[in-house]
C-alpha atoms as a PDB file:
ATOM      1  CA  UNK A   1       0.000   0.000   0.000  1.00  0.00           C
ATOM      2  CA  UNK A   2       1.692   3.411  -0.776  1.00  0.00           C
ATOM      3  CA  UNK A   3       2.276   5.913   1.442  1.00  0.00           C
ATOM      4  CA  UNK A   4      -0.407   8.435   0.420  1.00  0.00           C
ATOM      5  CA  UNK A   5      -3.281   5.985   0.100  1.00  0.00           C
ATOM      6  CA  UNK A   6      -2.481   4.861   3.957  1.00  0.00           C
ATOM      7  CA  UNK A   7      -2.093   8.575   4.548  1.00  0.00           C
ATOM      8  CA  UNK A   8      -5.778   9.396   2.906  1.00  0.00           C
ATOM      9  CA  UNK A   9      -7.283   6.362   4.664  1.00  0.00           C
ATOM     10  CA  UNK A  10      -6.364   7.283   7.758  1.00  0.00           C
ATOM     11  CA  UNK A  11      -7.423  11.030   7.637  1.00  0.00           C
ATOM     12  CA  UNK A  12     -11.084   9.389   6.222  1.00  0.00           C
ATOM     13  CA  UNK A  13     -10.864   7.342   9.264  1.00  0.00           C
ATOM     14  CA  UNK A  14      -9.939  10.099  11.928  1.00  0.00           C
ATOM     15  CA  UNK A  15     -12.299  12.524  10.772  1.00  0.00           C
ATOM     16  CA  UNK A  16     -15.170  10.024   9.867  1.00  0.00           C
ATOM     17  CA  UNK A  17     -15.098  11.219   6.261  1.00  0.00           C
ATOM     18  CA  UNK A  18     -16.515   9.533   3.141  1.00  0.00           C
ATOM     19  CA  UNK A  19     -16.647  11.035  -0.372  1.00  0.00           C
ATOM     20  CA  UNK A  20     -19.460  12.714  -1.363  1.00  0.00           C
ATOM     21  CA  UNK A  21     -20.820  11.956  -4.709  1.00  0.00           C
ATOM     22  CA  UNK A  22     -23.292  14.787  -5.130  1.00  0.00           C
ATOM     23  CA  UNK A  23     -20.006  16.947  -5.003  1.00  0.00           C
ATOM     24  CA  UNK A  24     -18.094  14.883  -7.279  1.00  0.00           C
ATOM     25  CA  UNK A  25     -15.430  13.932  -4.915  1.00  0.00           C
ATOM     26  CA  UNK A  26     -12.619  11.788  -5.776  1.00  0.00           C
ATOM     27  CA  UNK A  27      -9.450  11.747  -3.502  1.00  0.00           C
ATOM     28  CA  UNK A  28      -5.993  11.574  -5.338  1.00  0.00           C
ATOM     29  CA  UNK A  29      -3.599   9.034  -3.743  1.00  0.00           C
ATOM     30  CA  UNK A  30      -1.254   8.564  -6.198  1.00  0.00           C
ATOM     31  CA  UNK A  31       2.246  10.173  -5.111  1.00  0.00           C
ATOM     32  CA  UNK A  32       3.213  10.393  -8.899  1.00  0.00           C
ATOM     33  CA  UNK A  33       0.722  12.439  -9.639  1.00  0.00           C
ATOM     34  CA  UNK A  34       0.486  14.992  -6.848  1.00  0.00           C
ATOM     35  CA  UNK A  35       4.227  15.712  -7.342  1.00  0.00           C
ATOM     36  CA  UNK A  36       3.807  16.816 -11.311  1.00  0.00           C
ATOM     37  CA  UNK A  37       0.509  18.814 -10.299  1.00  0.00           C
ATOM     38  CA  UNK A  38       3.067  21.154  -7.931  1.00  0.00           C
ATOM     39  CA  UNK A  39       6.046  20.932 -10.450  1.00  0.00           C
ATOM     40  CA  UNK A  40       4.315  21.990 -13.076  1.00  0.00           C
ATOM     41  CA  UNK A  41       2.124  24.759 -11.607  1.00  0.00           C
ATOM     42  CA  UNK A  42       5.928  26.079 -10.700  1.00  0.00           C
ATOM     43  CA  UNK A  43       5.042  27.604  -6.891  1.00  0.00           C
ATOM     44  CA  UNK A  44       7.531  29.807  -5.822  1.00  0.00           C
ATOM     45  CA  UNK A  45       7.611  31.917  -2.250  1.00  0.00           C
ATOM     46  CA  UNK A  46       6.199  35.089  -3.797  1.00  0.00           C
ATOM     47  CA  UNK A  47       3.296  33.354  -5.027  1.00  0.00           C
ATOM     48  CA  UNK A  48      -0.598  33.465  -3.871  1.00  0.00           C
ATOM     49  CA  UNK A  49      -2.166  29.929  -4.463  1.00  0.00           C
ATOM     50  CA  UNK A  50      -6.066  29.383  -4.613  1.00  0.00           C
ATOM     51  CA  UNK A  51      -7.031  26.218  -4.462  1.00  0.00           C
ATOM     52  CA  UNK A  52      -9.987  24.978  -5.253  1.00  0.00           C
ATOM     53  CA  UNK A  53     -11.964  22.135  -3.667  1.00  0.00           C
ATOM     54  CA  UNK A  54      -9.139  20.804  -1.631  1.00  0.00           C
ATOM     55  CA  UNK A  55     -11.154  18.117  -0.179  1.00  0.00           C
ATOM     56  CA  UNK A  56      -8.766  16.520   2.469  1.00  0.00           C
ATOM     57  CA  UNK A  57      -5.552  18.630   1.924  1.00  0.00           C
ATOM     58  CA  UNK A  58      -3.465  16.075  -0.312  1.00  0.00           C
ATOM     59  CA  UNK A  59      -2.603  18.948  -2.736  1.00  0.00           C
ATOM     60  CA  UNK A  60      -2.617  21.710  -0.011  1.00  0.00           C
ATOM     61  CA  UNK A  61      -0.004  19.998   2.314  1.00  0.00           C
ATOM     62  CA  UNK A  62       2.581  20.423  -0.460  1.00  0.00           C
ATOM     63  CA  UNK A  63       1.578  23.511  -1.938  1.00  0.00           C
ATOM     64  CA  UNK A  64       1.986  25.210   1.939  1.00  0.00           C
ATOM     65  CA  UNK A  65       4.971  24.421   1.501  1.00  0.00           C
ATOM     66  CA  UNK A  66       5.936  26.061  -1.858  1.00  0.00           C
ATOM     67  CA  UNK A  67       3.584  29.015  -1.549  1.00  0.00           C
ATOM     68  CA  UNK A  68       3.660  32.477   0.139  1.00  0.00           C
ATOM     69  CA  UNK A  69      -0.224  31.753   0.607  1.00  0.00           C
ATOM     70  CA  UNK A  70      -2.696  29.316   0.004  1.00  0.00           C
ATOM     71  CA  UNK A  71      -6.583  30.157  -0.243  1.00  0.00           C
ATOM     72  CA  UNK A  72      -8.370  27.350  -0.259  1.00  0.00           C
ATOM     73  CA  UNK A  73     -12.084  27.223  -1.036  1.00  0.00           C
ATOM     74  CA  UNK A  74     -14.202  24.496   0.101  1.00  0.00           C
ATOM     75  CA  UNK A  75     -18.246  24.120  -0.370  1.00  0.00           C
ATOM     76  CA  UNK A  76     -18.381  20.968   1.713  1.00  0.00           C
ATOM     77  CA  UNK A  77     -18.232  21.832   5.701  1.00  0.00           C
ATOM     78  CA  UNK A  78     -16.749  18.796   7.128  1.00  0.00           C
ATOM     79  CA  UNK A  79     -13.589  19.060   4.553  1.00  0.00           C
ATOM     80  CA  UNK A  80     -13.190  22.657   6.474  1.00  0.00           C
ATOM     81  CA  UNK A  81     -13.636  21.164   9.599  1.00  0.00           C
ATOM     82  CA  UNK A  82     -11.085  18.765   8.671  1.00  0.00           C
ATOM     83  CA  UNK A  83      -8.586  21.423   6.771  1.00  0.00           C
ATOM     84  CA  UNK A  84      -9.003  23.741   9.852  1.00  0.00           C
ATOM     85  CA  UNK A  85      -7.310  21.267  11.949  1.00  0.00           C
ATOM     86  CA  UNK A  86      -4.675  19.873   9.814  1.00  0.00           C
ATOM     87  CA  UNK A  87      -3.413  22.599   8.924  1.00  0.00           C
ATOM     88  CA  UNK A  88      -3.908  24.654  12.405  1.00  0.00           C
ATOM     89  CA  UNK A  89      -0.058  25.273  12.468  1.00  0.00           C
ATOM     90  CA  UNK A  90       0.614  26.861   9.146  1.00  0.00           C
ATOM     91  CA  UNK A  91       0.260  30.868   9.313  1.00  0.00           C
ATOM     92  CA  UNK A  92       0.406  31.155   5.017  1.00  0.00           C
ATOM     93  CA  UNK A  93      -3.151  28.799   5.011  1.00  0.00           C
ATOM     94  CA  UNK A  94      -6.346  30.075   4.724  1.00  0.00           C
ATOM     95  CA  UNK A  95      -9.743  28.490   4.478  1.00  0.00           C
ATOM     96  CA  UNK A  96     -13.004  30.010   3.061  1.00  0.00           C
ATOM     97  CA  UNK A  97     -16.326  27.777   3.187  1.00  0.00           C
ATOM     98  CA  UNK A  98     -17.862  28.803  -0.138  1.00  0.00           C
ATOM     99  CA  UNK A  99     -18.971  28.259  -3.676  1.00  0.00           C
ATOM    100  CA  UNK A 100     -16.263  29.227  -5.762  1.00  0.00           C
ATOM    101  CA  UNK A 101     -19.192  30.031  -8.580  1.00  0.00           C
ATOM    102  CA  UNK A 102     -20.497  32.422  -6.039  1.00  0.00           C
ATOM    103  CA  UNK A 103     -17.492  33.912  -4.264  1.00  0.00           C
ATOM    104  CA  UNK A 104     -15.624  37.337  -5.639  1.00  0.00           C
ATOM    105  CA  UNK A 105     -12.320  36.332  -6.450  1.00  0.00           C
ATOM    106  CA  UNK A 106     -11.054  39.800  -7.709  1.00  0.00           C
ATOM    107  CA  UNK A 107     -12.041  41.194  -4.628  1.00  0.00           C
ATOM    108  CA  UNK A 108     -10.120  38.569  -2.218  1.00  0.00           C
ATOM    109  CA  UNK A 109      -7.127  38.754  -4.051  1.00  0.00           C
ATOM    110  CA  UNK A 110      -7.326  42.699  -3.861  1.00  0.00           C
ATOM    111  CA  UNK A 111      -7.834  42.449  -0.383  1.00  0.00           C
ATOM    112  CA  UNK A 112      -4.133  40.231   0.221  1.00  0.00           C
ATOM    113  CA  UNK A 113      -1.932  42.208   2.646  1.00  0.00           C
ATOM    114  CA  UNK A 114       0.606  39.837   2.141  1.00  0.00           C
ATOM    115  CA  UNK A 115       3.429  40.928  -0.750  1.00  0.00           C
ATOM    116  CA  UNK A 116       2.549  38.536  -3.416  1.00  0.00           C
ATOM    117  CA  UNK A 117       4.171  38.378  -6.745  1.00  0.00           C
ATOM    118  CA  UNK A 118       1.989  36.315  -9.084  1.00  0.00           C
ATOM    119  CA  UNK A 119      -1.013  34.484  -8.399  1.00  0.00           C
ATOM    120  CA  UNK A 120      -1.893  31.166  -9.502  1.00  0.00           C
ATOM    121  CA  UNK A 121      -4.986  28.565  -9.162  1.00  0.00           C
ATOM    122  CA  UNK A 122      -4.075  24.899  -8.573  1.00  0.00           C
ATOM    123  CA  UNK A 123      -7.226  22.444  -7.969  1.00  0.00           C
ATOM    124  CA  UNK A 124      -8.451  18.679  -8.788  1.00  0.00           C
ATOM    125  CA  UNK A 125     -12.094  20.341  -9.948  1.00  0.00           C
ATOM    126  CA  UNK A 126     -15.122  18.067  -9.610  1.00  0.00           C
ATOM    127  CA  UNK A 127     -16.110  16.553 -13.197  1.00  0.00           C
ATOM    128  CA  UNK A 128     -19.361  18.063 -13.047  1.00  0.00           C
ATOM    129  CA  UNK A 129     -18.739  21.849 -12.848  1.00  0.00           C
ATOM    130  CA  UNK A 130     -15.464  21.824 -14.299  1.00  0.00           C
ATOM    131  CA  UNK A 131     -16.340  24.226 -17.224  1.00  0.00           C
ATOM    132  CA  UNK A 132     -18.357  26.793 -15.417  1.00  0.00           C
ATOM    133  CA  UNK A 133     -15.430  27.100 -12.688  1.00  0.00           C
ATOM    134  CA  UNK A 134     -12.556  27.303 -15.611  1.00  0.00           C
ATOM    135  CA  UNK A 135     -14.712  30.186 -17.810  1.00  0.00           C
ATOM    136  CA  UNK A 136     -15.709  31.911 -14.067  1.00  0.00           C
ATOM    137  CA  UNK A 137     -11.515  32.224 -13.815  1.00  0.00           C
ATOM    138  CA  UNK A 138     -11.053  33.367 -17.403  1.00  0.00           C
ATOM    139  CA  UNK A 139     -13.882  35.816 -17.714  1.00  0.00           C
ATOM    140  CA  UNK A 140     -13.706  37.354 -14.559  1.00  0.00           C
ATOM    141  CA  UNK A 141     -10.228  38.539 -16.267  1.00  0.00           C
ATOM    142  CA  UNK A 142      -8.580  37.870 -12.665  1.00  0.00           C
ATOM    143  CA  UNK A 143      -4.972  38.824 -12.310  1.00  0.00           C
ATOM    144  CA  UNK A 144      -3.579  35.148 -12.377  1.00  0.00           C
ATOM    145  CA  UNK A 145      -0.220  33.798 -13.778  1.00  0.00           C
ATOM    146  CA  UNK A 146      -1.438  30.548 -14.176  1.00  0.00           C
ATOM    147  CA  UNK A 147      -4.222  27.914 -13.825  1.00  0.00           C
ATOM    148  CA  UNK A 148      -3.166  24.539 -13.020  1.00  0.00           C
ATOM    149  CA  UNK A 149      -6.097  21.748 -12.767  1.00  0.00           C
ATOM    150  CA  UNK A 150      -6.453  18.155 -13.262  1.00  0.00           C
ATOM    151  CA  UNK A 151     -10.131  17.636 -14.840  1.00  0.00           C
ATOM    152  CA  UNK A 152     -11.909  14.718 -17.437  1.00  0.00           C
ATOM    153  CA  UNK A 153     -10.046  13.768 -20.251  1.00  0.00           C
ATOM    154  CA  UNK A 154     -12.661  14.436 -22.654  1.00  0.00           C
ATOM    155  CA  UNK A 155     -12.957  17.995 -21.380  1.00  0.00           C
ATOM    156  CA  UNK A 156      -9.263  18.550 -21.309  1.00  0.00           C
ATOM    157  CA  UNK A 157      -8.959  17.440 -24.652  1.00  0.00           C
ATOM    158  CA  UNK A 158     -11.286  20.224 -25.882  1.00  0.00           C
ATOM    159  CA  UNK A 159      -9.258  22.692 -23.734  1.00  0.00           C
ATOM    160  CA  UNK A 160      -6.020  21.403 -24.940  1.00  0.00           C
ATOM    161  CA  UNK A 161      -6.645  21.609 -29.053  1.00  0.00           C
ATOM    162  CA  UNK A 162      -5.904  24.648 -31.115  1.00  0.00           C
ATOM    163  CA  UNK A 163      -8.966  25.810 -33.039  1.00  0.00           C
ATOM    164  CA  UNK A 164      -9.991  23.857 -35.871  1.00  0.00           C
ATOM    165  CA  UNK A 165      -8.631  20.686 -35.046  1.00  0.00           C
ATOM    166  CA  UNK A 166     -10.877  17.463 -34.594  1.00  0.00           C
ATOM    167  CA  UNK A 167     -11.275  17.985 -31.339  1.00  0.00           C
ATOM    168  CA  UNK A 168     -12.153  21.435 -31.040  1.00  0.00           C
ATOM    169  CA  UNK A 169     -15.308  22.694 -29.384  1.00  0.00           C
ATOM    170  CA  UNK A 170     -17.201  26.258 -28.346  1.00  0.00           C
ATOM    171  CA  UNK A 171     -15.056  26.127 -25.173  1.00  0.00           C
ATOM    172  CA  UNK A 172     -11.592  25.531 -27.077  1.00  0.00           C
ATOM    173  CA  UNK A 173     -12.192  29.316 -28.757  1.00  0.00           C
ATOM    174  CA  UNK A 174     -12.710  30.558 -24.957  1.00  0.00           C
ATOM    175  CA  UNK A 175     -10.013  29.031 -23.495  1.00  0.00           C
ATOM    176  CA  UNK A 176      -7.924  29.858 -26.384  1.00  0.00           C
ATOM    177  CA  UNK A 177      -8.607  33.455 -26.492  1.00  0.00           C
ATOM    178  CA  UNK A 178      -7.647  33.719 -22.597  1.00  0.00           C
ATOM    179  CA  UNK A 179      -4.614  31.245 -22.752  1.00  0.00           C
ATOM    180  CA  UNK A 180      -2.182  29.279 -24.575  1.00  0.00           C
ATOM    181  CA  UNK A 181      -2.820  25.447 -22.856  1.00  0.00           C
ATOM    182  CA  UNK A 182      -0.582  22.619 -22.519  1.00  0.00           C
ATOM    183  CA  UNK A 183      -0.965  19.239 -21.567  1.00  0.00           C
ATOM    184  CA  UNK A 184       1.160  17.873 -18.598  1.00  0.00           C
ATOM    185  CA  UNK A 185      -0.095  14.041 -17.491  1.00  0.00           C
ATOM    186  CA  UNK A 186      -2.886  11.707 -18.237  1.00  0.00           C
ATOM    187  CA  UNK A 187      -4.154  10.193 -14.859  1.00  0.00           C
ATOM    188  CA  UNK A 188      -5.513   6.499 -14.744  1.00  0.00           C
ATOM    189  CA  UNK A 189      -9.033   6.147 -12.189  1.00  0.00           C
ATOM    190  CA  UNK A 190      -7.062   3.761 -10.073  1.00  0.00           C
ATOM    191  CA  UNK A 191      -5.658   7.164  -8.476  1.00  0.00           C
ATOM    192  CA  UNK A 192      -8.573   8.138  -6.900  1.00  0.00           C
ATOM    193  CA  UNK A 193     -10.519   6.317  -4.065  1.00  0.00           C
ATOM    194  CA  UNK A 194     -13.488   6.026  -4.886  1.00  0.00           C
ATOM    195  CA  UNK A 195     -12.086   5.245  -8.589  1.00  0.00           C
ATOM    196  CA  UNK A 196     -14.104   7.702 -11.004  1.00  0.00           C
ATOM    197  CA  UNK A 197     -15.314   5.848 -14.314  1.00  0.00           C
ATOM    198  CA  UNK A 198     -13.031   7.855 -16.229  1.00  0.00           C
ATOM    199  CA  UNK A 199      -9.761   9.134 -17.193  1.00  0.00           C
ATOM    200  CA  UNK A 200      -8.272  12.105 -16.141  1.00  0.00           C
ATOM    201  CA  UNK A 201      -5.514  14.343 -17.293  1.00  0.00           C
ATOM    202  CA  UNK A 202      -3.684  17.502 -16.001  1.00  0.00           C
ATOM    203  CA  UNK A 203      -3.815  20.929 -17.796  1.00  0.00           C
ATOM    204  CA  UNK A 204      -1.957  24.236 -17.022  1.00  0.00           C
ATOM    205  CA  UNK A 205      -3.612  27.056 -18.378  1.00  0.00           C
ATOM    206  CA  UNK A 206      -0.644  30.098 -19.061  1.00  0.00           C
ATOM    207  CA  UNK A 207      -2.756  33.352 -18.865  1.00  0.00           C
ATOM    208  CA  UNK A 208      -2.064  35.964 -21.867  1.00  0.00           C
ATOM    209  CA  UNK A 209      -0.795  38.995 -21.260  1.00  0.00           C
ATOM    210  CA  UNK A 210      -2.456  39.887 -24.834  1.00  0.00           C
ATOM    211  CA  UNK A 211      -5.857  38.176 -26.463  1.00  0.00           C
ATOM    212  CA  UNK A 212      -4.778  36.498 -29.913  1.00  0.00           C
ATOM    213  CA  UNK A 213      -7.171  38.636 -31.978  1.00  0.00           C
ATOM    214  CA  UNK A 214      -8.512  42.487 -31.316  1.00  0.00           C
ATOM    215  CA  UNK A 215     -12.241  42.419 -31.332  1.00  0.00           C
ATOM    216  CA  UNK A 216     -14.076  45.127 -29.154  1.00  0.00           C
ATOM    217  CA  UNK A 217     -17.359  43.066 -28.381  1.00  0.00           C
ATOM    218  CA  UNK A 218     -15.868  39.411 -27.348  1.00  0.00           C
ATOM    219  CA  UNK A 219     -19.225  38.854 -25.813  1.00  0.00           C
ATOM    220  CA  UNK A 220     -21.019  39.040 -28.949  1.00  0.00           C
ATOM    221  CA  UNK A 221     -17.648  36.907 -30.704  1.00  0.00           C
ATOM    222  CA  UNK A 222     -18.324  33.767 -28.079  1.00  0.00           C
ATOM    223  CA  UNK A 223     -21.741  34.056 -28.789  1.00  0.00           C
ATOM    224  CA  UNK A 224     -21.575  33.476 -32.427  1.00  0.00           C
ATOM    225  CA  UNK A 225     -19.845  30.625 -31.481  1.00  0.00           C
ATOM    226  CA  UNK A 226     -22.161  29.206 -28.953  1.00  0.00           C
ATOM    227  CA  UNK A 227     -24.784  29.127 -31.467  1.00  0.00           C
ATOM    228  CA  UNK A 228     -22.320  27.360 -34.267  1.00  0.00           C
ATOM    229  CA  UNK A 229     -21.678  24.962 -32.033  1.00  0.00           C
ATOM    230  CA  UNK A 230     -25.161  24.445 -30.710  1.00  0.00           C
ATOM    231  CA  UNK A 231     -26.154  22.670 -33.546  1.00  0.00           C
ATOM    232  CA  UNK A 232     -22.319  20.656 -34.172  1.00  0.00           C
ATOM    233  CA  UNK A 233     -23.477  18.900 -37.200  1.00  0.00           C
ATOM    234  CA  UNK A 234     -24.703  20.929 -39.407  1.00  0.00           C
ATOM    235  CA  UNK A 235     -22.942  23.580 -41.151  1.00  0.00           C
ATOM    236  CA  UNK A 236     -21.499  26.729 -40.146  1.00  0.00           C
ATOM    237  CA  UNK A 237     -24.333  28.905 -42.423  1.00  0.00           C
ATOM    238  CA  UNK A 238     -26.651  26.472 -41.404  1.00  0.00           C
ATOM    239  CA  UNK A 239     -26.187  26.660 -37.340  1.00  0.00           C
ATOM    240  CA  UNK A 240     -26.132  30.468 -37.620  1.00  0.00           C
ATOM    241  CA  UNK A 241     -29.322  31.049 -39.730  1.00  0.00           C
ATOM    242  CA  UNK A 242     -31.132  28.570 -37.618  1.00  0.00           C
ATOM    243  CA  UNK A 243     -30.023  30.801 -34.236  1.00  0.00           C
ATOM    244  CA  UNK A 244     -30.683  34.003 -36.301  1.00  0.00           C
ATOM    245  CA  UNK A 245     -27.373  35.118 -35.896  1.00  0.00           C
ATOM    246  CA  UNK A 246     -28.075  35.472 -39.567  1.00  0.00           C
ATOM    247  CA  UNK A 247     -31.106  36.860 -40.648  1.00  0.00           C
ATOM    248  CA  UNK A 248     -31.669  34.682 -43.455  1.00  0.00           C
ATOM    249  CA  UNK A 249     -29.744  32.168 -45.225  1.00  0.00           C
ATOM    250  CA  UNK A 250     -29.059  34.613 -48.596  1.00  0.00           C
ATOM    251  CA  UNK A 251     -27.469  36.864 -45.487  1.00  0.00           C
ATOM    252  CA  UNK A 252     -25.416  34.377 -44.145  1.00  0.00           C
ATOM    253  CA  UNK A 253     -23.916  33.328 -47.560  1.00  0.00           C
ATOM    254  CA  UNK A 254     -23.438  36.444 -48.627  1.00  0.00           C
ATOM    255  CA  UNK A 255     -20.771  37.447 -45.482  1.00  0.00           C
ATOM    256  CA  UNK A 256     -19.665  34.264 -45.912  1.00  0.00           C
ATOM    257  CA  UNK A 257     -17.915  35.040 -49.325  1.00  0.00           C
ATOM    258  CA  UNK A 258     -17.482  38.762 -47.940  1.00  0.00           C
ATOM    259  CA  UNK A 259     -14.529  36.839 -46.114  1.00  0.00           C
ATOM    260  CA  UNK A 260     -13.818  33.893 -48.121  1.00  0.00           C
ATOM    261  CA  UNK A 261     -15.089  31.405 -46.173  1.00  0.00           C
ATOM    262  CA  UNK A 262     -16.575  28.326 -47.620  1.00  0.00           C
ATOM    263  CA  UNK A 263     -20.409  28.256 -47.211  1.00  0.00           C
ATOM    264  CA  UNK A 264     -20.233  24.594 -46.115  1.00  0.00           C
ATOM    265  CA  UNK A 265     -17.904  25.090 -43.940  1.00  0.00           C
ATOM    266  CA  UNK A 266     -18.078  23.281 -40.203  1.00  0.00           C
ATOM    267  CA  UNK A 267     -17.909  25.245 -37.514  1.00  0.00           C
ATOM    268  CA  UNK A 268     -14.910  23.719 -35.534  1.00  0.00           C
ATOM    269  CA  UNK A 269     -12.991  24.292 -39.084  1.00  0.00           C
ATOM    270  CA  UNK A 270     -12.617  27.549 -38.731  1.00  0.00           C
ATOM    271  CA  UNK A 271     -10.135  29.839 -36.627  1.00  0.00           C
ATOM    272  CA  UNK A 272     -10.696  32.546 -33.982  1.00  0.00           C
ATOM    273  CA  UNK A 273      -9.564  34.582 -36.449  1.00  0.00           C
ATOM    274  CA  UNK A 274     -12.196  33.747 -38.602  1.00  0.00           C
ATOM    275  CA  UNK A 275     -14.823  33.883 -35.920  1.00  0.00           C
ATOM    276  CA  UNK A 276     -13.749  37.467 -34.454  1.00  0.00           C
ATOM    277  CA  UNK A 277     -13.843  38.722 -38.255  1.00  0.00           C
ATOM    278  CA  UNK A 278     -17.356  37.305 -38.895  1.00  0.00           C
ATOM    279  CA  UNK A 279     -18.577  39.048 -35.558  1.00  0.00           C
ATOM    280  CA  UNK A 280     -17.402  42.362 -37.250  1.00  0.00           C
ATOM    281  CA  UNK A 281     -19.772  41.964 -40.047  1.00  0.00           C
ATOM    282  CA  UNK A 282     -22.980  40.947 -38.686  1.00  0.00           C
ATOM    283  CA  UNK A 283     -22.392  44.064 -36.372  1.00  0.00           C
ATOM    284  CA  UNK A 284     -21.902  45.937 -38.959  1.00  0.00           C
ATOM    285  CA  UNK A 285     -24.850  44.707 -40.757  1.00  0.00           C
ATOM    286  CA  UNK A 286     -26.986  45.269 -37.780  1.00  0.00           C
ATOM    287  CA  UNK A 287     -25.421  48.993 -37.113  1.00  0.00           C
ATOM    288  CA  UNK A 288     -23.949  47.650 -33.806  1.00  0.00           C
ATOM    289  CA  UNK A 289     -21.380  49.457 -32.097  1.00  0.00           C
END
């Protein structure tokens, strides 16, 4: 038995704790994997960490000790309870019992009295929010460095591939626009206990100092491409006249060939380039400034 799985088991035990499926819980015991989480997130002194969801501490241990500061955020009471007294001794570790979906993160990292340098977000996220909690961090434009999570393999693939590859979805644009993404280690299900049904995989998520293409409305830009992608199999004309993003077809084909793009084109074919110069002309077509 490693040493992090009798670790975890007896923590469970002390503090009568069982995973909680309703909040997707999965605890990582696999040594291997908790060490290239902190390598690659690269925590140095002058850093402020927030992790999310840190469950019983396995990530939180190490990155106390790397860290200027750790923030944790927890939703589920008795992991507080139980993070609260493990780590009673450690002055850089602080615990908030809240939603991360809910709580102002611009506002507690403006309130930090402590000199921090960069700050970065390190968290194994629960499967079933992991997309709301990754666009909450990159829309809220936060000051971070760096996001560092471990999420689904499916999801991460999306995150992971450059606009108009196979894989690419609506989020891949998002993420894209917000960061450059790179892949760090695929993570089997015997790592957890209780063993999720699928395959994980650790991203880090580099913040840009500089979006990849100007475009003054981005809110209108990602939701052009919501509505492509609403309707996946059909084509790019198609998906937008049927969300009358274009008022009619005959509109849609004709800014189509405005910017020499195919009219049968799919939507994950195309690049955020393409997408941020197609926004320009339906706003200009609707007078929208």
């Amino acid at each position: 038995m490693s040493t992090l799985l009798e670790e975890t088991k007896l923590i469970m035990n002390k503090f009568h704790i069982k995973a909680n499926k309703s909040l997707g819980q999965n605890f990582l015991i696999c040594e291997e994997v908790v060490q290239a989480i902190i390598e690659s997130s690269k925590i140095q002194k002058e850093d402020l960490v927030i992790e999310i969801g840190p469950g019983l501490g396995t990530l939180t241990k190490y990155l106390l000790e790397k860290a200027g500061k750790v923030i944790c955020i927890e939703l589920d009471k008795k992991m507080v309870n139980l993070l609260e007294s493990r780590f009673l001794n450690n002055e850089n570790f602080v615990i908030l019992n809240q939603d991360v979906l809910k709580v102002d993160l611009r506002s507690i990292i403006q309130k930090e009295t402590t000199p921090i340098k960069n700050v970065k977000v390190v968290a194994n996220l629960p499967y079933y929010i992991t997309t709301p909690i990754i666009m909450k961090l990159l829309e809220d434009e936060l000051p971070l460095e760096s996001i560092t999570v471990m999420i689904q393999k499916e999801v991460a693939n999306r995150l992971l591939a450059i606009p108009g590859q196979r894989e690419t979805g609506a989020i891949t644009y998002s993420v894209y626009y917000y960061a450059q993404s790179e892949g760090v280690l695929e993570v089997p299900n015997h790592s957890f206990i209780p063993e999720p049904e699928v395959t994980s995989k650790v991203i880090k998520l580099n913040i840009r100092k500089k979006p990849p293409v100007e475009i003054e409305k981005k809110e209108m830009m990602f939701q052009i491409i919501k509505c492509a992608f609403m309707q996946r199999r059909k084509t790019l004309l198609n998906a937008l006249a049927n969300t009358n993003m274009f008022s009619n077809k005959n509109e849609g084909i004709e800014i189509l060939k405005n910017l020499n793009i195919d009219i049968n084109i799919r939507p994950e074919k195309l690049k955020l380039e393409d997408y941020a110069n197609l926004t320009k002309l339906i706003m200009k077509k609707r007078n929208l400034k």
